[in-house]
N, C-alpha and C. Protein backbone atom coordinates (compact mmCIF):
# COMPACT_ATOMS: atom_id res chain seq x y z
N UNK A 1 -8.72 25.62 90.51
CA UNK A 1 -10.14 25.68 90.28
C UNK A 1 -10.39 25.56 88.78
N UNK A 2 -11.34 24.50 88.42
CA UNK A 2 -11.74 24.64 86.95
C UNK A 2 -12.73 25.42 86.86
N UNK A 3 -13.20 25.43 85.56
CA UNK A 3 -14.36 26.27 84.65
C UNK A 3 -14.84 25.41 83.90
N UNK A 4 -16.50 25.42 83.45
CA UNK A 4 -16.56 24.32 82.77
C UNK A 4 -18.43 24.92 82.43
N UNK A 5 -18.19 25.58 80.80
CA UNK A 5 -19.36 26.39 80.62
C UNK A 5 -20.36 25.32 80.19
N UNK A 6 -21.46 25.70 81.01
CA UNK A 6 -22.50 24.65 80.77
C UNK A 6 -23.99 24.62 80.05
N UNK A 7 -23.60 26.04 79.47
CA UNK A 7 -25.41 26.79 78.51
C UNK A 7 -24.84 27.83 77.95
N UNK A 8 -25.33 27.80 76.88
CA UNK A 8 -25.16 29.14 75.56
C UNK A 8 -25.73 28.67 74.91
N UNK A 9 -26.55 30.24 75.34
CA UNK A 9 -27.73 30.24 74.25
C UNK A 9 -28.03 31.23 72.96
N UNK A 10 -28.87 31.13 72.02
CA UNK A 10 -28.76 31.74 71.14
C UNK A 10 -30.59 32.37 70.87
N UNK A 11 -30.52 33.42 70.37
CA UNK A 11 -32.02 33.45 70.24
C UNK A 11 -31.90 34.85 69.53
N UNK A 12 -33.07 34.27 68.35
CA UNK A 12 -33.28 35.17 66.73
C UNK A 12 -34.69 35.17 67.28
N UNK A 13 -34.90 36.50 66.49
CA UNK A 13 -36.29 37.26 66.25
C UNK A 13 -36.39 37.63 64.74
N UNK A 14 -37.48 37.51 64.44
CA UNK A 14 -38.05 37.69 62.98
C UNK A 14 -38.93 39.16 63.06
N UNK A 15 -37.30 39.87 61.99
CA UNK A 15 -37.78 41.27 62.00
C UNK A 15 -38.92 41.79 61.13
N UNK A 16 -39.44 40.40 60.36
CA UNK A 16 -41.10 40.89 59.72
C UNK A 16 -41.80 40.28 60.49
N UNK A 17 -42.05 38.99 60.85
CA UNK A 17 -43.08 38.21 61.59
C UNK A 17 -43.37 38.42 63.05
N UNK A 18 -42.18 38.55 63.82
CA UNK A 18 -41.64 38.49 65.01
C UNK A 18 -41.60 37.62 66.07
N UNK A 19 -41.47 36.29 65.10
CA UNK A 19 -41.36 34.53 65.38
C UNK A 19 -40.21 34.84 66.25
N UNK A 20 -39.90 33.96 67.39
CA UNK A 20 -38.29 33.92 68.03
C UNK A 20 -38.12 32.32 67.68
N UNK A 21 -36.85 32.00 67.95
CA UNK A 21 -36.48 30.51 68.12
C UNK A 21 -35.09 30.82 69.19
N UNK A 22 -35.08 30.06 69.66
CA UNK A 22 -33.61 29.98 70.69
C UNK A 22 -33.25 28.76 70.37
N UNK A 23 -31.26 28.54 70.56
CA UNK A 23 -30.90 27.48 70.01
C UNK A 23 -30.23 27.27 71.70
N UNK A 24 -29.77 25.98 71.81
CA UNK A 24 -28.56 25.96 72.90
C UNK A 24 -27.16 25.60 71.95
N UNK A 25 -26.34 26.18 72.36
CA UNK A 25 -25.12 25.65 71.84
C UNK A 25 -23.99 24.84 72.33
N UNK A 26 -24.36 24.54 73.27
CA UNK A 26 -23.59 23.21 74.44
C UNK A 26 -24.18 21.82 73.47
N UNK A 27 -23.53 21.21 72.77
CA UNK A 27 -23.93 19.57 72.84
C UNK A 27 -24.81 19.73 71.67
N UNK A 28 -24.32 20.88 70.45
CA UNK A 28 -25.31 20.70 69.05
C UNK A 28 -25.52 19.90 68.92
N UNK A 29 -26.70 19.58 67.87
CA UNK A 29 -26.97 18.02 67.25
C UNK A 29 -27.00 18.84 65.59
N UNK A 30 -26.93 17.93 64.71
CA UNK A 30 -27.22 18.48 63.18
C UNK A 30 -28.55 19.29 63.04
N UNK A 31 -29.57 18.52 63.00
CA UNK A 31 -30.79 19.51 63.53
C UNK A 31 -30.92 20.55 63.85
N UNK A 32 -30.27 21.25 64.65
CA UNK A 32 -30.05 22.66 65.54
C UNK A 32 -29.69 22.98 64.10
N UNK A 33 -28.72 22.77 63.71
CA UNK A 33 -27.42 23.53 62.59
C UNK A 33 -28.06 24.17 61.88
N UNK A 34 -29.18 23.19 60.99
CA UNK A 34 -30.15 23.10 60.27
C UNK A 34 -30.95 24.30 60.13
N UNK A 35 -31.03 23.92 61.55
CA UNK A 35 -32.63 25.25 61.46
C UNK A 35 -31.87 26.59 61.56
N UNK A 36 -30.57 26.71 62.14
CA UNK A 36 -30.10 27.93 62.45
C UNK A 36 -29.49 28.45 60.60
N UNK A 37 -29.26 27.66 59.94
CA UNK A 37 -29.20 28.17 58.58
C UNK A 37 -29.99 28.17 57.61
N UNK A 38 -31.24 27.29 58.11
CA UNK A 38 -32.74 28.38 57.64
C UNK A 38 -32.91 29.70 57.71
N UNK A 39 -32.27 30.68 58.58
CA UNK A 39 -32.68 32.11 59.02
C UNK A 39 -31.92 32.94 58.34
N UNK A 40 -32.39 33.75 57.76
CA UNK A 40 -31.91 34.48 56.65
C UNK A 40 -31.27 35.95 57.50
N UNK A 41 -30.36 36.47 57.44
CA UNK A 41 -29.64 38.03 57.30
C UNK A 41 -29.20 38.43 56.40
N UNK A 42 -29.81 40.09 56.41
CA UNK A 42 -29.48 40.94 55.29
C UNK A 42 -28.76 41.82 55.91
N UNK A 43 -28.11 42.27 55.30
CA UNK A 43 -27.17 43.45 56.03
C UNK A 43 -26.71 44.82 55.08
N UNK A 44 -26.96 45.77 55.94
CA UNK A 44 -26.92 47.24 54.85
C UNK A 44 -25.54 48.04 55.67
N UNK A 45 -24.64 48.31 54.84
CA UNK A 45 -23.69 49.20 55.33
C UNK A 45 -24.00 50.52 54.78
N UNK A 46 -24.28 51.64 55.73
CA UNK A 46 -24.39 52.87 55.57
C UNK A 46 -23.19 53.49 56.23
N UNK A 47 -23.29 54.35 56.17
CA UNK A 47 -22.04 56.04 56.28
C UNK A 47 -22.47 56.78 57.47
N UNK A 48 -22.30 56.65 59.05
CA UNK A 48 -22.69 57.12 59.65
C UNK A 48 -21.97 57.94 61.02
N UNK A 49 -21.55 59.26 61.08
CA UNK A 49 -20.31 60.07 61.92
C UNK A 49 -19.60 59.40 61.04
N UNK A 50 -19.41 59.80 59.78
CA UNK A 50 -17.28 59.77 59.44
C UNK A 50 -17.12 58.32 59.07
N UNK A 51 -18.05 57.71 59.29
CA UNK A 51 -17.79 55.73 59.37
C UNK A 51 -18.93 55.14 58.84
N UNK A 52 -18.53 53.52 58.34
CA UNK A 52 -19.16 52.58 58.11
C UNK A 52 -19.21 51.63 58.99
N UNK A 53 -20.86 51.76 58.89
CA UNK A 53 -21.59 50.64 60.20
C UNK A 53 -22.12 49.96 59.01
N UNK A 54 -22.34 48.91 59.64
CA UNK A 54 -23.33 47.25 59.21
C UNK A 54 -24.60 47.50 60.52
N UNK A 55 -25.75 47.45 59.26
CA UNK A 55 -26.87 47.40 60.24
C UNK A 55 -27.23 46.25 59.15
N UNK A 56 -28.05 45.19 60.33
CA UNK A 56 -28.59 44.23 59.50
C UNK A 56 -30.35 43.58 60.40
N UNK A 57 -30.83 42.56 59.47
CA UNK A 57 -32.00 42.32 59.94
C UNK A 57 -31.98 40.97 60.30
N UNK A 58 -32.85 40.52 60.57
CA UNK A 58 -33.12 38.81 60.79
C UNK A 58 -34.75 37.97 60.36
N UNK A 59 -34.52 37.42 59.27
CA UNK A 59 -36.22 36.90 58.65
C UNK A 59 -35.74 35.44 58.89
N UNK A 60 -36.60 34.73 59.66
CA UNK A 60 -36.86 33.40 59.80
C UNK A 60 -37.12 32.47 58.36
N UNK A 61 -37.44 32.95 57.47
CA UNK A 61 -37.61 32.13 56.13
C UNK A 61 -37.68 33.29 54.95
N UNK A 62 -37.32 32.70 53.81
CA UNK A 62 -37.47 33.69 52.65
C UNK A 62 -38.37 33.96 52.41
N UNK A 63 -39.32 33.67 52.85
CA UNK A 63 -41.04 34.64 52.89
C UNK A 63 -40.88 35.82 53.40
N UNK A 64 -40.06 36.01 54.73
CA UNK A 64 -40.03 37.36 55.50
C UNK A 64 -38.89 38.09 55.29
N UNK A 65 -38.10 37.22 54.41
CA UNK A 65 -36.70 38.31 54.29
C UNK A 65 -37.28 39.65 53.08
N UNK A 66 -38.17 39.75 52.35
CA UNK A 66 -38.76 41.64 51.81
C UNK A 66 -39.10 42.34 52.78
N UNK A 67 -40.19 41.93 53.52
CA UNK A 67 -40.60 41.97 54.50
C UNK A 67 -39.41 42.83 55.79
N UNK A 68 -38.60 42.03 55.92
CA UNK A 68 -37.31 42.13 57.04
C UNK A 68 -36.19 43.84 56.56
N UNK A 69 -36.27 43.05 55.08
CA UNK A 69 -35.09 43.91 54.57
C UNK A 69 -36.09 45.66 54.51
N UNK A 70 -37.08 45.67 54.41
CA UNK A 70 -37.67 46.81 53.83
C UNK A 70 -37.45 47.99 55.30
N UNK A 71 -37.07 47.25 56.18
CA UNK A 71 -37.12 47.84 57.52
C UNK A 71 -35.32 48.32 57.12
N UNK A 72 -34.56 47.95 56.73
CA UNK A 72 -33.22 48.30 56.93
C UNK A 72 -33.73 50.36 55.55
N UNK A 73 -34.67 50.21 55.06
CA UNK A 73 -34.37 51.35 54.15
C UNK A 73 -35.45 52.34 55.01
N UNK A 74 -36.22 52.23 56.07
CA UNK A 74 -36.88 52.96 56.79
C UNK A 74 -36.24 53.77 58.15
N UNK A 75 -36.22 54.85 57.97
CA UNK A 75 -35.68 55.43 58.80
C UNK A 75 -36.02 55.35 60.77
N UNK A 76 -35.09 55.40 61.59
CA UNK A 76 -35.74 54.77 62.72
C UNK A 76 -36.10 55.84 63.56
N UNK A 77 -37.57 56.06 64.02
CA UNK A 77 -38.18 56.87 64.31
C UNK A 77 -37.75 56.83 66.01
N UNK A 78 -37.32 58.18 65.74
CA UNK A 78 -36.72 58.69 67.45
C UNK A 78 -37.70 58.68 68.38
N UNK A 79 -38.24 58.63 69.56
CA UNK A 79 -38.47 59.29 70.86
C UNK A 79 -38.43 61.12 70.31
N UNK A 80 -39.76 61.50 70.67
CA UNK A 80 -39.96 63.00 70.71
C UNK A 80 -38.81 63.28 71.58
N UNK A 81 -38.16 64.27 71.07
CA UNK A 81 -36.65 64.98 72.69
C UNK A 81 -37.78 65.40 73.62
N UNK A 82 -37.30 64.97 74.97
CA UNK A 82 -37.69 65.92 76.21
C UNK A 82 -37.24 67.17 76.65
N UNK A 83 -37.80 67.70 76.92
CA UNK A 83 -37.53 69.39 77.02
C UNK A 83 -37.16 69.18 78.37
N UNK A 84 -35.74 69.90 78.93
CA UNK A 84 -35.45 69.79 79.75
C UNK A 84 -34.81 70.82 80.17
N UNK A 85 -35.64 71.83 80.20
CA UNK A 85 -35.54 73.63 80.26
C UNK A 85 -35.67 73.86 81.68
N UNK A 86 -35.08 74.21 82.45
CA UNK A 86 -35.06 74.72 83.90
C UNK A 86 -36.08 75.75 83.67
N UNK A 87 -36.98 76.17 83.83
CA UNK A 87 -37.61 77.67 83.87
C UNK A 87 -37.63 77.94 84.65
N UNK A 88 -37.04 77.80 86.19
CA UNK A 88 -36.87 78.82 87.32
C UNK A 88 -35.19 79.64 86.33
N UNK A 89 -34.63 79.17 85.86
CA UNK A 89 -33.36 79.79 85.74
C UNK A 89 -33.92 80.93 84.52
N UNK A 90 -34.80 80.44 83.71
CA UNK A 90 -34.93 81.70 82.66
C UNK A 90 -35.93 82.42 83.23
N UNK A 91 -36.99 81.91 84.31
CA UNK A 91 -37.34 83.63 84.73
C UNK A 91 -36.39 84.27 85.26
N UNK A 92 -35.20 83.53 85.80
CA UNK A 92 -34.23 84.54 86.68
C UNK A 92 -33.70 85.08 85.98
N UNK A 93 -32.86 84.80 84.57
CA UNK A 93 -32.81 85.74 84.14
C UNK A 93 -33.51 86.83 83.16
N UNK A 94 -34.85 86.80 82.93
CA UNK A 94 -35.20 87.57 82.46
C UNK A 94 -35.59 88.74 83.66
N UNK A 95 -35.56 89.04 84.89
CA UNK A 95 -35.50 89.40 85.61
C UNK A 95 -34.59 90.63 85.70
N UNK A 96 -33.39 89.89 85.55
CA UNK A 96 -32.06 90.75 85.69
C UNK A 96 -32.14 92.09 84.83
């Protein structure tokens, strides 16, 4: 039995604008190449548990890469925690 991959795709978002483009990568042409090295990444290595991670961004043109990058120095705002307190178990034991 053969294999014989027939679509791969690629697809950037613009972390100031929030332009997408998708490329295919089956059967490039120069063109494609082109535009895919128009798109700018910045990348910030921080210190995070004991280790160094690479967090990075994606700006479609050097207009949006301040724009893009200013998001890598903003901290990423959590989800409020859900409280997930049984209170049949703490009236029971305040009971006791």
């Amino acid at each position: 039995m053969s294999q014989e991959m027939i679509s791969q795709k690629i697809k950037r978002t613009c972390d100031a604008c929030g332009a997408t483009k998708e490329w295919e990568l089956i059967d490039m042409q120069e063109e494609t190449i082109r535009e895919m090295q128009d798109w700018y990444t910045v990348i910030r290595e921080v210190f995070f548990n004991g280790q160094f991670t690479k967090i990075m961004v994606q700006a479609c043109s050097l207009a949006c890469t301040p724009a893009a990058a200013v998001k890598l120095a903003l901290p990423k705002i959590q989800d409020e925690p859900t409280d997930d307190i049984d209170m049949a178990s703490l009236r029971a034991s305040d009971l006791n």
